[in-house]
Structure formats: C-alpha cells, structure tokens
Protein backbone atom coordinates (compact mmCIF):
# COMPACT_ATOMS: atom_id res chain seq x y z
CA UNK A 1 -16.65 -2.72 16.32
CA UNK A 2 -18.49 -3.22 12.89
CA UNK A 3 -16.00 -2.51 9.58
CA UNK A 4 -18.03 -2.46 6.81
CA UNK A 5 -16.44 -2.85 3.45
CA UNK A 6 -15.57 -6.03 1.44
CA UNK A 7 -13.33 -8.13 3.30
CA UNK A 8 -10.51 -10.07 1.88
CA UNK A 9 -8.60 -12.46 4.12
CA UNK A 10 -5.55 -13.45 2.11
CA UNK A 11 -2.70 -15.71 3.71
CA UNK A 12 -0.49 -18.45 1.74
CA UNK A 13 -0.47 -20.51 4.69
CA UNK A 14 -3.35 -22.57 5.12
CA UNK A 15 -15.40 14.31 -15.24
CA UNK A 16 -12.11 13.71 -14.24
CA UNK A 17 -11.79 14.35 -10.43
CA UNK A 18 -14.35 12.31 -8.97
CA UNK A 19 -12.92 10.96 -5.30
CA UNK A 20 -13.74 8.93 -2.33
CA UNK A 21 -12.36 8.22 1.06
CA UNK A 22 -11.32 10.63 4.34
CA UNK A 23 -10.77 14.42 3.27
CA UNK A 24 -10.09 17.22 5.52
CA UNK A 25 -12.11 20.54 4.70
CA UNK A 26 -10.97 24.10 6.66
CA UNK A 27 -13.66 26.76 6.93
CA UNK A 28 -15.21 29.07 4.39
CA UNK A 29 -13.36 32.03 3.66
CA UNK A 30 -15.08 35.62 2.28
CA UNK A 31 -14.27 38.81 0.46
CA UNK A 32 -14.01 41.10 3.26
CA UNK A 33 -15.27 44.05 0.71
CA UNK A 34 -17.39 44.24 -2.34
CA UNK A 35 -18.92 41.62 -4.06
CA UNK A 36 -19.30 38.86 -1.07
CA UNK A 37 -17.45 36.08 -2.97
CA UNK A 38 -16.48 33.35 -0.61
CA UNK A 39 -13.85 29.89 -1.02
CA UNK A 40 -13.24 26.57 0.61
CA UNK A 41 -10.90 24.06 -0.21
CA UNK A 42 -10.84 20.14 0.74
CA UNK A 43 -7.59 18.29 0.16
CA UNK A 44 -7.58 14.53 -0.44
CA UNK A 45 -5.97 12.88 1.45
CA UNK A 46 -5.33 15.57 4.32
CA UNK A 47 -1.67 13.05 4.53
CA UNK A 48 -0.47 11.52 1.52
CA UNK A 49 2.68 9.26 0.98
CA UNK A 50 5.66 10.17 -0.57
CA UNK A 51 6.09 9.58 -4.40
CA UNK A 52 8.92 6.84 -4.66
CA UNK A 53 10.84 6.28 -7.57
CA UNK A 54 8.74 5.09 -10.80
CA UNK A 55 5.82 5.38 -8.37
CA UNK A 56 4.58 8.44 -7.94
CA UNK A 57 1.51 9.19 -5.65
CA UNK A 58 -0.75 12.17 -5.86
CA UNK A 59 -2.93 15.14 -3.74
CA UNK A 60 -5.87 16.58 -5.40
CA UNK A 61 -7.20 19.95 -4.31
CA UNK A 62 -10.94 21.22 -4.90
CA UNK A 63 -12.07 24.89 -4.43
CA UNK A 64 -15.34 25.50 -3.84
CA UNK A 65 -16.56 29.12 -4.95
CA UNK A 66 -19.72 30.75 -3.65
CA UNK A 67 -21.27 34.06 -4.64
CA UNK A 68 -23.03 34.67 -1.38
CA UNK A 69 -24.07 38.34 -2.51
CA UNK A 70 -27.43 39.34 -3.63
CA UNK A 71 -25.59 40.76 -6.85
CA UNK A 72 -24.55 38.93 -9.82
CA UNK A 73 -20.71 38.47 -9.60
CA UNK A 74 -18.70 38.98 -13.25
CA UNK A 75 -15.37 38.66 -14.51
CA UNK A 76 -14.15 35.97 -11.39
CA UNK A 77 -11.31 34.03 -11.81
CA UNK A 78 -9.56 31.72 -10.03
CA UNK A 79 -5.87 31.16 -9.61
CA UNK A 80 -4.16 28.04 -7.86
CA UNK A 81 -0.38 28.05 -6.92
CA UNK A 82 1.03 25.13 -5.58
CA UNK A 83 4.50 24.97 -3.56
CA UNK A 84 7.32 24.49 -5.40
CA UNK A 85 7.55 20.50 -4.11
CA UNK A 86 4.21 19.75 -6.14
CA UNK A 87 4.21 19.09 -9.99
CA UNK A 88 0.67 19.75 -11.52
CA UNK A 89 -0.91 16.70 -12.86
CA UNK A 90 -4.26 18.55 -14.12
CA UNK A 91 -6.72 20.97 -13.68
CA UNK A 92 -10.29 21.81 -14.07
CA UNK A 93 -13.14 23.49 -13.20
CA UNK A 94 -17.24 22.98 -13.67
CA UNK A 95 -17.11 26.48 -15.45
CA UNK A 96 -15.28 28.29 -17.79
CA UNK A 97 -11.28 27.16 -19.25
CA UNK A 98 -8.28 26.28 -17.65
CA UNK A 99 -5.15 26.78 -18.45
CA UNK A 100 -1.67 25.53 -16.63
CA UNK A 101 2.04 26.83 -16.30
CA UNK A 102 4.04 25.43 -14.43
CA UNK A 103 2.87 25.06 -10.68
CA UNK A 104 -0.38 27.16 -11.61
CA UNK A 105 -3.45 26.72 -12.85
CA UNK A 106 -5.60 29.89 -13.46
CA UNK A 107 -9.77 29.56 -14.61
CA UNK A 108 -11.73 32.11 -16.18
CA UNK A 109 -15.06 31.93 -14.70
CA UNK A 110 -16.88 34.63 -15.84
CA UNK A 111 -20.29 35.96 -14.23
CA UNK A 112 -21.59 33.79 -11.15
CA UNK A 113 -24.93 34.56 -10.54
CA UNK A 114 -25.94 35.70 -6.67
CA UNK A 115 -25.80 32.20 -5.20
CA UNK A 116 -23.93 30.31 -7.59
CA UNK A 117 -21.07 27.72 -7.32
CA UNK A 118 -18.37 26.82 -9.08
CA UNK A 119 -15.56 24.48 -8.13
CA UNK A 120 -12.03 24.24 -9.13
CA UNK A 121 -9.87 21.02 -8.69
CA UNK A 122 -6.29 20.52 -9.17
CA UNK A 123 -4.11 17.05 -8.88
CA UNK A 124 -0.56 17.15 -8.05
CA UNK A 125 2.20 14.81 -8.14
CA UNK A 126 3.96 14.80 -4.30
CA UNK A 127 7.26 15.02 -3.73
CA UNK A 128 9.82 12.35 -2.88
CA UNK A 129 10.59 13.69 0.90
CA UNK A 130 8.78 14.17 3.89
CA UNK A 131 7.27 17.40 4.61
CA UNK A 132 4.47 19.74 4.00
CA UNK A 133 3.19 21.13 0.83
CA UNK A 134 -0.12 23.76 -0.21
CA UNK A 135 -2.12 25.20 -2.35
CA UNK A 136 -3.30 28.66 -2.60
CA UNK A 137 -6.54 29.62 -4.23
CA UNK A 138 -7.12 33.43 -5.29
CA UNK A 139 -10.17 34.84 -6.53
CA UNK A 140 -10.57 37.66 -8.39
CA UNK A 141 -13.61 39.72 -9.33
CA UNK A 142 -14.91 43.20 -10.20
CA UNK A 143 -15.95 45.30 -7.00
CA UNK A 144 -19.11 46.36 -8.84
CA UNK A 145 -21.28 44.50 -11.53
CA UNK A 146 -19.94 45.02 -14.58
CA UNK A 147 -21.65 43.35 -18.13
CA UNK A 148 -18.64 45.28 -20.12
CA UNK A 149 -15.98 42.59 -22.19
CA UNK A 150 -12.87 44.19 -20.12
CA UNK A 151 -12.90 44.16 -16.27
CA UNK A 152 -13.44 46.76 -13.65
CA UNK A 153 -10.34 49.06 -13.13
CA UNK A 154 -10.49 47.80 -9.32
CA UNK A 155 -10.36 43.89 -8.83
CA UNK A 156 -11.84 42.45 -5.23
CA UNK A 157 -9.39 39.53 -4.00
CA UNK A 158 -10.31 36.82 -1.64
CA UNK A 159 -7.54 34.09 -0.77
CA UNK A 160 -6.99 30.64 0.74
CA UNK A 161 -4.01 28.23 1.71
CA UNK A 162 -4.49 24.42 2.28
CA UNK A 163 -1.48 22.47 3.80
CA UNK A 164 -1.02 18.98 2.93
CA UNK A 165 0.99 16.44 4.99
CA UNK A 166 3.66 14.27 3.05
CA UNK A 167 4.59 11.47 5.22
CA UNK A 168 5.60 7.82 5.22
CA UNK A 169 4.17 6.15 8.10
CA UNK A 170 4.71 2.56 8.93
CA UNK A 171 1.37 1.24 8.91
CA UNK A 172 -0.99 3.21 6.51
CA UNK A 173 -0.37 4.89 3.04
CA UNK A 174 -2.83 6.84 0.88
CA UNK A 175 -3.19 8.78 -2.42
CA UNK A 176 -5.42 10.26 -4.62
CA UNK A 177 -5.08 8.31 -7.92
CA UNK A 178 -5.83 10.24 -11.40
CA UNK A 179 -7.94 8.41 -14.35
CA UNK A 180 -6.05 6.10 -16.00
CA UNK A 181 -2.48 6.84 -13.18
CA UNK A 182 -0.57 3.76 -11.74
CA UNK A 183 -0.04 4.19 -7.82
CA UNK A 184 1.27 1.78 -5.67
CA UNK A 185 0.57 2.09 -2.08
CA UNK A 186 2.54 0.21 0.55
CA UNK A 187 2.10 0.13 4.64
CA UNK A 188 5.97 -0.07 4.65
CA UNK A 189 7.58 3.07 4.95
CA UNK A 190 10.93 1.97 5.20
CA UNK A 191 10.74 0.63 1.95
CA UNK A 192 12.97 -2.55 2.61
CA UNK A 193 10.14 -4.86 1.95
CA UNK A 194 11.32 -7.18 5.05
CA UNK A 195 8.92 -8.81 7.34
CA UNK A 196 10.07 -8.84 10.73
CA UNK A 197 8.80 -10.36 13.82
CA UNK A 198 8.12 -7.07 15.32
CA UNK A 199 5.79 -6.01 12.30
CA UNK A 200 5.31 -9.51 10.78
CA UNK A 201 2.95 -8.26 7.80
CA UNK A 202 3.68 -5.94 4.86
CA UNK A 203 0.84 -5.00 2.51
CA UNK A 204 1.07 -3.20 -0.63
CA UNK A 205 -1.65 -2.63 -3.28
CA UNK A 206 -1.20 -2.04 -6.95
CA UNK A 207 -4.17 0.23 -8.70
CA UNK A 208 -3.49 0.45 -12.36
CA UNK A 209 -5.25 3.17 -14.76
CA UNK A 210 -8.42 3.20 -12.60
CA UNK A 211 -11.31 4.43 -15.43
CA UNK A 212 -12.52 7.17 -12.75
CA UNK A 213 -10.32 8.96 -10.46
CA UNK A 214 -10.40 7.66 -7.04
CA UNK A 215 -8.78 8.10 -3.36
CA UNK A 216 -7.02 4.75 -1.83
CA UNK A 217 -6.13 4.15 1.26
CA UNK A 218 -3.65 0.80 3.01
CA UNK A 219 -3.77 1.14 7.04
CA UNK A 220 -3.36 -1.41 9.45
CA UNK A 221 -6.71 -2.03 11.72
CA UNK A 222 -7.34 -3.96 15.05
CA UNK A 223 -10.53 -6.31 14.75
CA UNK A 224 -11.24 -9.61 15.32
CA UNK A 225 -12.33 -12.54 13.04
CA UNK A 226 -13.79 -16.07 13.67
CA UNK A 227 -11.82 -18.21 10.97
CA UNK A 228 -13.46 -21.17 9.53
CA UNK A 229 -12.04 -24.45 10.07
CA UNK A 230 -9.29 -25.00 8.05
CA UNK A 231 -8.11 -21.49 7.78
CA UNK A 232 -5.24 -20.00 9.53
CA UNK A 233 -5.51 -17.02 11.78
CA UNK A 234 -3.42 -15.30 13.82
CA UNK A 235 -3.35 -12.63 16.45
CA UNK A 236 -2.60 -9.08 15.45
CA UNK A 237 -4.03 -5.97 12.86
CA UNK A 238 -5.42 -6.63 9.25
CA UNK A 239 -4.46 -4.34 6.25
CA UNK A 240 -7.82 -2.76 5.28
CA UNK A 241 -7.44 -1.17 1.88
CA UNK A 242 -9.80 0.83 0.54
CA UNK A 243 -10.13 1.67 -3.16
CA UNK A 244 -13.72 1.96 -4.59
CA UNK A 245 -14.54 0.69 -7.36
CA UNK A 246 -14.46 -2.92 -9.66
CA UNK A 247 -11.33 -3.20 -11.47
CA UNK A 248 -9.93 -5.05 -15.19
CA UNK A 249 -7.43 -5.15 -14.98
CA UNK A 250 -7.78 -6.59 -11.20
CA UNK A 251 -5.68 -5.34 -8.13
CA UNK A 252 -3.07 -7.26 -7.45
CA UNK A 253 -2.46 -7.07 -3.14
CA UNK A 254 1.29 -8.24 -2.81
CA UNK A 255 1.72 -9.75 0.91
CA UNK A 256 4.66 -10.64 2.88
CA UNK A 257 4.68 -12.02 5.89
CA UNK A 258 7.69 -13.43 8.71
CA UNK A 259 7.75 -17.45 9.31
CA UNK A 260 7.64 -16.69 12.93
CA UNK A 261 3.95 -15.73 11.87
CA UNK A 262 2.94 -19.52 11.12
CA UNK A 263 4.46 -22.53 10.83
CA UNK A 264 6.47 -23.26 7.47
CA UNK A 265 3.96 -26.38 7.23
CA UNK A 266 1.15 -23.97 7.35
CA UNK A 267 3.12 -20.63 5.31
CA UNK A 268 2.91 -23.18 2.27
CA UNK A 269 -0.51 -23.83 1.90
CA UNK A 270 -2.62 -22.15 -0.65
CA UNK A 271 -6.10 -20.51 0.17
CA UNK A 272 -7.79 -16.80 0.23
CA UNK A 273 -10.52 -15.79 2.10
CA UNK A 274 -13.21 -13.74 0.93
CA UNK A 275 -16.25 -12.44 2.91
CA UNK A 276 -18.38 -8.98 3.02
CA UNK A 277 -19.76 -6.22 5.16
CA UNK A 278 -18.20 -5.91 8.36
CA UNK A 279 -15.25 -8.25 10.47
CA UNK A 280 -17.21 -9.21 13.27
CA UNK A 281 -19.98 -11.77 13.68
CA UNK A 282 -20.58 -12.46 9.36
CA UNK A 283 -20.27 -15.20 7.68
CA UNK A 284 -16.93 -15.95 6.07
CA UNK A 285 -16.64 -17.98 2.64
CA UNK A 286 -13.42 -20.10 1.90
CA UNK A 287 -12.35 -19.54 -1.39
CA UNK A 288 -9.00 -21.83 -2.16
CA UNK A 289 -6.63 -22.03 -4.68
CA UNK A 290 -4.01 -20.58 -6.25
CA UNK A 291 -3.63 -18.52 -9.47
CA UNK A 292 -3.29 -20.97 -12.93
CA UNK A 293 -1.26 -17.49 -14.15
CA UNK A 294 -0.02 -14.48 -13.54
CA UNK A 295 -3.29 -13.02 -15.51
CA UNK A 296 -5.93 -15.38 -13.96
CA UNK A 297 -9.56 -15.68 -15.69
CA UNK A 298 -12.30 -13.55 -13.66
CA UNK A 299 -13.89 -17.25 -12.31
CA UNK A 300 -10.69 -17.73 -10.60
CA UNK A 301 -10.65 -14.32 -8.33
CA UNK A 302 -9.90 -14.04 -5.99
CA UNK A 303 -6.85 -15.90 -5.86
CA UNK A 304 -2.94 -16.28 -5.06
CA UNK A 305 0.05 -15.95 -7.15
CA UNK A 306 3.25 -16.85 -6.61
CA UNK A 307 3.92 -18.01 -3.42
CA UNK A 308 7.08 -19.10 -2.08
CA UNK A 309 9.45 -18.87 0.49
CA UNK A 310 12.01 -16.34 0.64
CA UNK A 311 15.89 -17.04 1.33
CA UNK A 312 15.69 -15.31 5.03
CA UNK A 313 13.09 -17.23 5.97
CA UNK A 314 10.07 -14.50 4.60
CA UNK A 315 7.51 -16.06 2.75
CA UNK A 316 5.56 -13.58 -0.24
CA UNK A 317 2.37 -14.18 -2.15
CA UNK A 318 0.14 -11.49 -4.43
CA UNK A 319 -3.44 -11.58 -3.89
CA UNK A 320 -5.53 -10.61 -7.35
CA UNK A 321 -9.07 -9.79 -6.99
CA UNK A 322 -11.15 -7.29 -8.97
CA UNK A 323 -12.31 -5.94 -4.99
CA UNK A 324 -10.71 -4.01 -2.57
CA UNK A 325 -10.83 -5.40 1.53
CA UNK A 326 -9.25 -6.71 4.34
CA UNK A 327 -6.28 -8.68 4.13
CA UNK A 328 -4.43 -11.05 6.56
C-alpha cells in the first residue's frame, strides 16, 4: 500500500470557502414543475468531531444550483436552515448577497441563465455532543420568466436536506477549518489525554488562523516503514494528518506516547523524522534535534519541543513543522 503525502515520523525516543480532503455528495435534486431548477449539496467532512470547550470545530455546507431548463431562470433565491445544534459561522455565495439570522442564511440570486450555476456555502460551528445535525437548502424561483423588479405571484420550490455526523471516535478526528479559525483536532476521544498500553499513541494537531479555509483530518493508519539506523520504530498504526497547505505560524503536532512503547533509555532521546511521498519503499531523511524555543526559526523545522517524562510514567513531546504528515 502506497500513502502519498508528506510524511513526518516524530518520536522523542531515539474566496473564503475553499476546502480539501474526503466529502460526501448525495444526488442531484430537481423542480418537479416549472422552471427545471435543480440542487446538490456536499458536506465537509461527511463526520466531524465534536466542538470541545475553547475549541470549537466546524462543518461547511456547499449548494450547488443548476438551471437545467432551456429558459432563463429569474428571481431564484436560496435559503439555508441549519438544525438548531449548529451556530452559523458564515455564508456566501458566487452570486448575488447574503444575508444571516440566526441559523439561516438566505441569497438573492437573481436571473440564472438556462445552464448556469451558482453555489452557496455555509460554515457552521458543531455542537458539543454526539449526534446528527443538517442543512436544508430551498430554492425559490418564478414558474415563468419574468424580467419585472417584483416576483411572479406563484414561486416554484425545490428542496434538499444533508445530514452530518457529529462523533468522537477514538482514532480519527476531522473539521473543516474557516480562514483565519483555531481548531484543534485530537485522535483521543475520551479526552483524558492518557496513553495507555492498549492505545499507546495520542496525536493531536493544532492549525491556527490558516490564510485559506481548509479541511483537516487526524486518523490512525496501518503501514509499514523501514527506519534508518538509529531511529526507533515500533510495531503498530501511524497518525496521518492531513491539512494542506504551508503554515507561519507552523503546526505544532503534540504527541504522547506510554513507556511500555520504548524503553525510558530510548523515550528520552531527541530526533524527528521527516521523509515524502508515500510509507513504503522511499527514502527516509533523519532530521535530529530538538527545538532551541518554543517559537523555533524556520531552519530548525521540523523539530521537538518539550519533551519529558510524565509523573505516570507517559512521556509527551510537540512536533512543529510548517508540513502536515505522518507521525509516529
């Protein structure tokens, strides 16, 4: 199995709306009279995590609007609700103005030409619990064209629900993350920060006021490595986050790991590893050290901060690099 990305091997032992990442998309609904005005919406991430106290994590929703009549469409407008769990972050659309109250966000459009598109995003803060939340897109348009300032009498509806899960999984955590929002992803959902033997690596990642909006994902993976000499390794998955971009200020990758993992002798060195394109059969550079400071000069990334040994026997570090990857 080939996982491309940048890889980061990291142990102390030895426009507004732009997005990346896994989204689900449901099929293309239509007006089932007049004007044949058709929606789709694509929520990202299809399962978010939780918000958690001074942490809050985020679900943006885009609506895609099609005229697929041969007529030109006029007065549409679009109307998102949200459930009453999500708090609007933002709204807007690639034509006409948005406006925002409360849970929904309503665009006027105006005329869509036969064939035209138009999309309509939204970002919402997610709630604290478990569960799962929507959005509902309605359009509205005049039944016949209509060039007059005021609309037609009769409005044609067509209308869409997407359902988002909220859920805290052991293991994997992902948000969308708004221009210049803090989110802080971690893989454990019990949110004890404990390493145990059973699940002997936590991983958490830090993004701070990304300049573009963005989707990140933490997951645990199962892939093998061939470590260099000198470098620790150990059986088991690697965290594999993924959050595009080049950051300033860097990401800081806080890891914490059980001493049944490696030896204490070992748990107290000081290296990272840094390599690209996939896991299996590249070449992997050493790069050791750790931090001078909590704020380390660009020639120093990657490196790690802060590590020590914990009073039950855990031992933490932070990984800083301006690169997402794999971490172990």
């Amino acid at each position: 199995m080939r996982l491309r990305r940048l890889i980061v091997v990291a142990f102390a032992g030895g426009a507004l709306f732009a997005s990346a990442g896994s989204v689900a998309s449901g099929s293309e609904v239509c007006s089932a009279s007049g004007p044949r005005i058709c929606v789709d919406i694509t929520d990202t991430p299809d399962a978010v995590a939780p918000s958690k106290a001074g942490s809050p994590t985020y679900v943006s929703y885009l609506g895609t609007i099609v005229n697929r009549d041969n007529q030109t469409a006029t007065h549409v407008e679009a109307k998102v609700e949200l459930s009453a769990e999500l708090t609007l972050y933002a709204a807007t659309s690639t034509r006409g103005s948005c406006t925002t109250a409360e849970n929904v966000a309503t665009c006027a459009i105006g005329r869509m030409a036969a064939g035209a598109t138009v999309t309509f995003q939204v970002a919402a803060k997610t709630p604290t619990t478990e569960g799962t939340v929507s959005a509902k897109y309605t359009i509205t348009f005049d039944e016949h064209t209509n060039d007059n300032g005021s609309k037609d009498p009769k409005q044609d509806t067509v209308e869409k629900t997407e359902q988002t899960t909220v859920d805290a999984v052991n293991g994997s955590a992902a948000s969308f993350v708004p221009k210049g929002q803090n989110v802080d992803l971690s893989t454990d959902a019990t949110g004890t920060g404990e390493a145990t033997e059973n699940d002997p690596l936590i991983g958490n990642v830090k993004i701070t006021s990304p300049a573009n909006s963005l989707t990140a994902f933490l997951e645990e993976v199962s892939a093998s490595v061939t470590c260099p000499t000198g470098v620790v390794c150990r059986g088991g998955g690697w965290l594999h986050a993924t959050v595009p971009g080049t950051f300033n200020p860097p990401l800081v990758f806080p890891l914490r790991w059980d001493q049944t993992v490696v030896p204490k002798s070992l748990s107290a060195r000081k290296f990272a590893v840094l390599t690209t394109e996939c896991l299996d059969g590249c070449t992997i550079q050493v790069v050791s050290g750790k931090c001078k400071s909590a704020t380390p000069a660009p020639s120093e990334l990657p490196c790690l901060w802060n590590v020590h040994e914990l009073a039950d026997g855990d031992w933490i570090a932070s990984l800083i690099s301006t690169h997402n990857g794999y971490m172990r």
